[in-house]
C-alpha atoms as a PDB file:
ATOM      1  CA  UNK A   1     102.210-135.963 125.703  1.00  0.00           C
ATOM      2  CA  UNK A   2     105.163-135.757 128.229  1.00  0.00           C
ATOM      3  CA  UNK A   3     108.766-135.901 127.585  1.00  0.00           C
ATOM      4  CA  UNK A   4     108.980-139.435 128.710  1.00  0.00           C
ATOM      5  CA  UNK A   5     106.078-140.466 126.798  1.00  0.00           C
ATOM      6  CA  UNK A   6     108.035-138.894 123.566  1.00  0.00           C
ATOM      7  CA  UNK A   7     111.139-141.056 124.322  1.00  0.00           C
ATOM      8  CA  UNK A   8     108.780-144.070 124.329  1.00  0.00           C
ATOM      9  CA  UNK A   9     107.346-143.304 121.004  1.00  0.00           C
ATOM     10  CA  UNK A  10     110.394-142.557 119.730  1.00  0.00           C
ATOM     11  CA  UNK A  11     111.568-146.304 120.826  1.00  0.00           C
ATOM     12  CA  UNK A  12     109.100-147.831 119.472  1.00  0.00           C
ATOM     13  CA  UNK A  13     108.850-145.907 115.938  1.00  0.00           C
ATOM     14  CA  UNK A  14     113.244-146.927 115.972  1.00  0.00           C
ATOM     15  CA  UNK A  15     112.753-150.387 116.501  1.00  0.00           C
ATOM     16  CA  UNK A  16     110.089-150.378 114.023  1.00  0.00           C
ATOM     17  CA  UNK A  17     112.746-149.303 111.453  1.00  0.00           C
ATOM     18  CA  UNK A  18     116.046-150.480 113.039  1.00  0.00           C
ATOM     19  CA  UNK A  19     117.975-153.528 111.354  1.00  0.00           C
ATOM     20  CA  UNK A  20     119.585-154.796 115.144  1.00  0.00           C
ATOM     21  CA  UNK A  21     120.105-153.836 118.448  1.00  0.00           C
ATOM     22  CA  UNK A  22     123.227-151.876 117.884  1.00  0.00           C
ATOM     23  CA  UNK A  23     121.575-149.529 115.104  1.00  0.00           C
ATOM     24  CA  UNK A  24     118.269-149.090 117.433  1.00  0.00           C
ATOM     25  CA  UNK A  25     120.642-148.029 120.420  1.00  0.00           C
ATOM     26  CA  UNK A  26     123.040-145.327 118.116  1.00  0.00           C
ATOM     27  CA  UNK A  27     119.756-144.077 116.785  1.00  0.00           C
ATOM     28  CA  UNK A  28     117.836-143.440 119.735  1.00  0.00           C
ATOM     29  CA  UNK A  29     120.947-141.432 120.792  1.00  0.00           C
ATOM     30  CA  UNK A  30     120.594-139.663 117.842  1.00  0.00           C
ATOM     31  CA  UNK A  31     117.205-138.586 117.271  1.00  0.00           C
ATOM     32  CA  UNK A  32     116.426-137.880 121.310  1.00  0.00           C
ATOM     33  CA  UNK A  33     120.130-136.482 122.628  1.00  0.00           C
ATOM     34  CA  UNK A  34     121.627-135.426 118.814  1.00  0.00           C
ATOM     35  CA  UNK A  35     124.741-137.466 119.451  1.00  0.00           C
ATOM     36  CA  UNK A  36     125.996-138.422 115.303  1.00  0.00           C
ATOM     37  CA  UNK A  37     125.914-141.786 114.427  1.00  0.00           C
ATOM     38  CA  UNK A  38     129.542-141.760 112.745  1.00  0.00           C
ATOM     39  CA  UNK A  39     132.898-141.481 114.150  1.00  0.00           C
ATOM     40  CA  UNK A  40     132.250-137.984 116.003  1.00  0.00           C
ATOM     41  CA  UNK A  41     129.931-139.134 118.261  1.00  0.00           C
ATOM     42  CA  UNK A  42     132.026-138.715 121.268  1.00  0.00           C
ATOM     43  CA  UNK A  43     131.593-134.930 120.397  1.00  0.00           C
ATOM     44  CA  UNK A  44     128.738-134.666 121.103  1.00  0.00           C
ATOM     45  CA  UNK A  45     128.418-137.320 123.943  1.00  0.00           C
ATOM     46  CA  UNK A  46     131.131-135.471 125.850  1.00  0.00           C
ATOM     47  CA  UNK A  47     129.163-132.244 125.411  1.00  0.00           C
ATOM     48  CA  UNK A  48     125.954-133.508 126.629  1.00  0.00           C
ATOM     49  CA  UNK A  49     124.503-133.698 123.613  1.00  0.00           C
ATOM     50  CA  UNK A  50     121.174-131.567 122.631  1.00  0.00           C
ATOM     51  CA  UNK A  51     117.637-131.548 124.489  1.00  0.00           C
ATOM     52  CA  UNK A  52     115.607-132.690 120.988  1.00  0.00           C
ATOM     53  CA  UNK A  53     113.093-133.954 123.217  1.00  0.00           C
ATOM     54  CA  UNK A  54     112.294-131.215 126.247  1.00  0.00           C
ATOM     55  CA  UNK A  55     110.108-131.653 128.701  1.00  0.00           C
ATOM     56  CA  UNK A  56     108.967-133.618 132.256  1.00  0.00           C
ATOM     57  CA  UNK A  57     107.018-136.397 132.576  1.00  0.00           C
ATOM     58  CA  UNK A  58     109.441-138.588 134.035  1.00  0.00           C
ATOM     59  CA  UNK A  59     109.201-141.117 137.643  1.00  0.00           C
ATOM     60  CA  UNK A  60     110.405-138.579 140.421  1.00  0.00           C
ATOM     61  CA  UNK A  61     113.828-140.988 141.619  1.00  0.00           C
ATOM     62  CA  UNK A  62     114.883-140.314 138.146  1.00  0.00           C
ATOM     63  CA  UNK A  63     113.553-136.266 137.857  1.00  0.00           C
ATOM     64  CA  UNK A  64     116.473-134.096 138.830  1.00  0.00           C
ATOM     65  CA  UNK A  65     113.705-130.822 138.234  1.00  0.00           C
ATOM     66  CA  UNK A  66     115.136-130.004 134.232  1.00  0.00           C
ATOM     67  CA  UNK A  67     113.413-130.608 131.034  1.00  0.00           C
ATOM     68  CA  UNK A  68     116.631-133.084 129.737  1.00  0.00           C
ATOM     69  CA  UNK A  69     115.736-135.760 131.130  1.00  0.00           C
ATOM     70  CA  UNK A  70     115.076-137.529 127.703  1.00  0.00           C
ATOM     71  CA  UNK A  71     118.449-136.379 126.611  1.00  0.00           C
ATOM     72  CA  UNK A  72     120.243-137.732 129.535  1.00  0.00           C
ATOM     73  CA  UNK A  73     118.521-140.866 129.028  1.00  0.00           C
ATOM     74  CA  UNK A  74     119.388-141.093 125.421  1.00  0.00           C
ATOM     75  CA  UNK A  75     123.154-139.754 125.741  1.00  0.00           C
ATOM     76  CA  UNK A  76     123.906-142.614 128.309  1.00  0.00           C
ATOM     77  CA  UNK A  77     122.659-145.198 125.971  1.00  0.00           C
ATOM     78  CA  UNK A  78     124.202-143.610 122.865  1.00  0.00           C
ATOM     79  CA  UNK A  79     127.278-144.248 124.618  1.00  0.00           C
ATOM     80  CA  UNK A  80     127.292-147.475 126.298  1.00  0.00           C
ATOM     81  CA  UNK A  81     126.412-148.754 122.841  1.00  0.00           C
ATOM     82  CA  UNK A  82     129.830-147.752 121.967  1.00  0.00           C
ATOM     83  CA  UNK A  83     131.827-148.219 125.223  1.00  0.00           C
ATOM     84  CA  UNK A  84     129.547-150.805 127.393  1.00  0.00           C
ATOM     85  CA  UNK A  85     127.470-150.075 130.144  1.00  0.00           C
ATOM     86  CA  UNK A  86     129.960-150.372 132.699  1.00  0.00           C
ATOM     87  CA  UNK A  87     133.014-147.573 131.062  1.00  0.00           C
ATOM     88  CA  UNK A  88     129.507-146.194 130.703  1.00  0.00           C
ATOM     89  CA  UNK A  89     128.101-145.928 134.404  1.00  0.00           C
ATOM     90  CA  UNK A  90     132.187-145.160 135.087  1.00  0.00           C
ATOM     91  CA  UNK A  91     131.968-142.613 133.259  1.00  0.00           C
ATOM     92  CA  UNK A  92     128.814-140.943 134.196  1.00  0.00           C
ATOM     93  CA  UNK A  93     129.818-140.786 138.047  1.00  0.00           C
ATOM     94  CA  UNK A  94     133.449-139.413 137.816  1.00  0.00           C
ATOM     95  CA  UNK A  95     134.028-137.249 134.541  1.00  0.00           C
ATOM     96  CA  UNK A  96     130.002-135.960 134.049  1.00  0.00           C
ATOM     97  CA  UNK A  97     129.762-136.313 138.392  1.00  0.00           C
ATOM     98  CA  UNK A  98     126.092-137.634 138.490  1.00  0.00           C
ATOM     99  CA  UNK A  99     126.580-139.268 142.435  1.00  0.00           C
ATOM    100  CA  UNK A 100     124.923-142.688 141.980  1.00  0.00           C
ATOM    101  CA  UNK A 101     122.022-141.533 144.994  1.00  0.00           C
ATOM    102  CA  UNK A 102     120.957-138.345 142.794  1.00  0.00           C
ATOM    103  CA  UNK A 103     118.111-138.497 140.211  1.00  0.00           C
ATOM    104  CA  UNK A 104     120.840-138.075 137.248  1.00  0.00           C
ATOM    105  CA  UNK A 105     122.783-141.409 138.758  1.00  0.00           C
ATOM    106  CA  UNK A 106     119.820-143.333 138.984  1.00  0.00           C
ATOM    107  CA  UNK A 107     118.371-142.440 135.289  1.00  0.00           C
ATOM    108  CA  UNK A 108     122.128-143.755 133.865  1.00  0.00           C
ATOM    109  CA  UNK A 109     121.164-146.770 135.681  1.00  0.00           C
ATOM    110  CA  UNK A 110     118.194-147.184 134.180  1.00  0.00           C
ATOM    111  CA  UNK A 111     119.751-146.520 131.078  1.00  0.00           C
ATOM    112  CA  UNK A 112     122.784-149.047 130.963  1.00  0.00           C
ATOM    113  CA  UNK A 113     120.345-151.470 132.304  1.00  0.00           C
ATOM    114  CA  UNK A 114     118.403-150.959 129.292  1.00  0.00           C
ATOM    115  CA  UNK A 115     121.437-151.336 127.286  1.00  0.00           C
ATOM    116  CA  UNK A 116     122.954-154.781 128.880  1.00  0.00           C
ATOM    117  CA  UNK A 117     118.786-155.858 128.716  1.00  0.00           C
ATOM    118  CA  UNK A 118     119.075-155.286 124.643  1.00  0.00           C
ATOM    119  CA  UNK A 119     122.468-156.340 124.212  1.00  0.00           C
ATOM    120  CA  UNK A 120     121.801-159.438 125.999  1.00  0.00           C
ATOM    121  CA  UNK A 121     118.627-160.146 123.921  1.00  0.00           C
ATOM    122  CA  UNK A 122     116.744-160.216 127.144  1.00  0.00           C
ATOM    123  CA  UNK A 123     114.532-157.178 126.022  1.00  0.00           C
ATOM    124  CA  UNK A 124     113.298-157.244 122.263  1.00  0.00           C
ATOM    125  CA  UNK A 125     113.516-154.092 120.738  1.00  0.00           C
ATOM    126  CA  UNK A 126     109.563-154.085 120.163  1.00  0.00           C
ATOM    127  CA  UNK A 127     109.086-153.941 123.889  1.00  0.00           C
ATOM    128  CA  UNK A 128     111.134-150.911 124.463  1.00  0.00           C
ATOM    129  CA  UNK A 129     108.963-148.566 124.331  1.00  0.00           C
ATOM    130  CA  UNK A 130     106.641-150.506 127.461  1.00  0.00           C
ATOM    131  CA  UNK A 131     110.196-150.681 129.304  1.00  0.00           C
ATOM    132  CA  UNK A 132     110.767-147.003 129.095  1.00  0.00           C
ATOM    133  CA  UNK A 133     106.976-146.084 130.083  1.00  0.00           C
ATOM    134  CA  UNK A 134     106.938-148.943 132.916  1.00  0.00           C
ATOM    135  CA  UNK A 135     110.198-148.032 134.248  1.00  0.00           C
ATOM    136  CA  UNK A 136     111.359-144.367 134.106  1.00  0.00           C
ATOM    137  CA  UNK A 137     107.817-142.380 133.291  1.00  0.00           C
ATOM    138  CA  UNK A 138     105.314-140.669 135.946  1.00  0.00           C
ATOM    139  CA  UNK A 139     101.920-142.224 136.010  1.00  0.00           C
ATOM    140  CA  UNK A 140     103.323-145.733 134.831  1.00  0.00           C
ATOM    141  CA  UNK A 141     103.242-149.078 137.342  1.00  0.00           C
ATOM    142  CA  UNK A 142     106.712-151.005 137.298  1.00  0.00           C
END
């Protein structure tokens, strides 16, 4: 099982568990990028956070050639759940410099996308787990 496979299972075992939206988003950016769920997150966001999930398996626009793809992923949602996807995307481009035309800029896209789709009930948490494997994993169709 790939990397990006793993994030999808770990979606869908989350919002099998998680009570809304906002507790499925801070978890996710727990268990796959190890950013806390309490008042420290920023911490840990602003560090990166920690590859729980290493690995490939990921679409090639969004593979920058590392095995943290999954934590990237994660990290960017774990935040905009806090700050919004667009302090998010912000963010991402001038303090952690992903360009938005490099593989890094275009998997935050993905990822505050994914985040405005939840927030904006638009995506049901049960179908998160299809999103991530039809969007942002090799050997899926879009």
């Amino acid at each position: 099982m790939t990397a990006c496979e793993r994030l999808a299972e770990a979606c869908a075992g989350i919002a099998a568990r998680a009570a809304g939206s906002g507790e499925f988003l801070r978890e996710l950016g727990h268990e796959v990028a190890g950013v806390r769920r309490g008042p420290l997150w920023f911490l840990d966001a602003g560090r990166g956070g920690a590859n729980r999930i290493r690995g490939r398996g990921f679409r090639r626009h969004v593979d920058d050639g590392t095995e943290g793809q999954a934590r990237h992923f994660a990290g960017i949602v774990a935040v905009a759940a806090r700050l919004g996807p667009r302090a998010t995307r912000w963010l991402s481009i001038h303090v952690g410099r992903d360009a938005p035309d490099s593989a890094d800029g275009r998997l935050t896209d993905h990822a505050v996308d994914f985040v405005r789709l939840i927030l904006a009930g638009e995506l049901p948490l049960e179908e998160t787990d299809a999103w991530v494997r039809a969007t942002i994993c090799a050997g899926s169709s879009a």
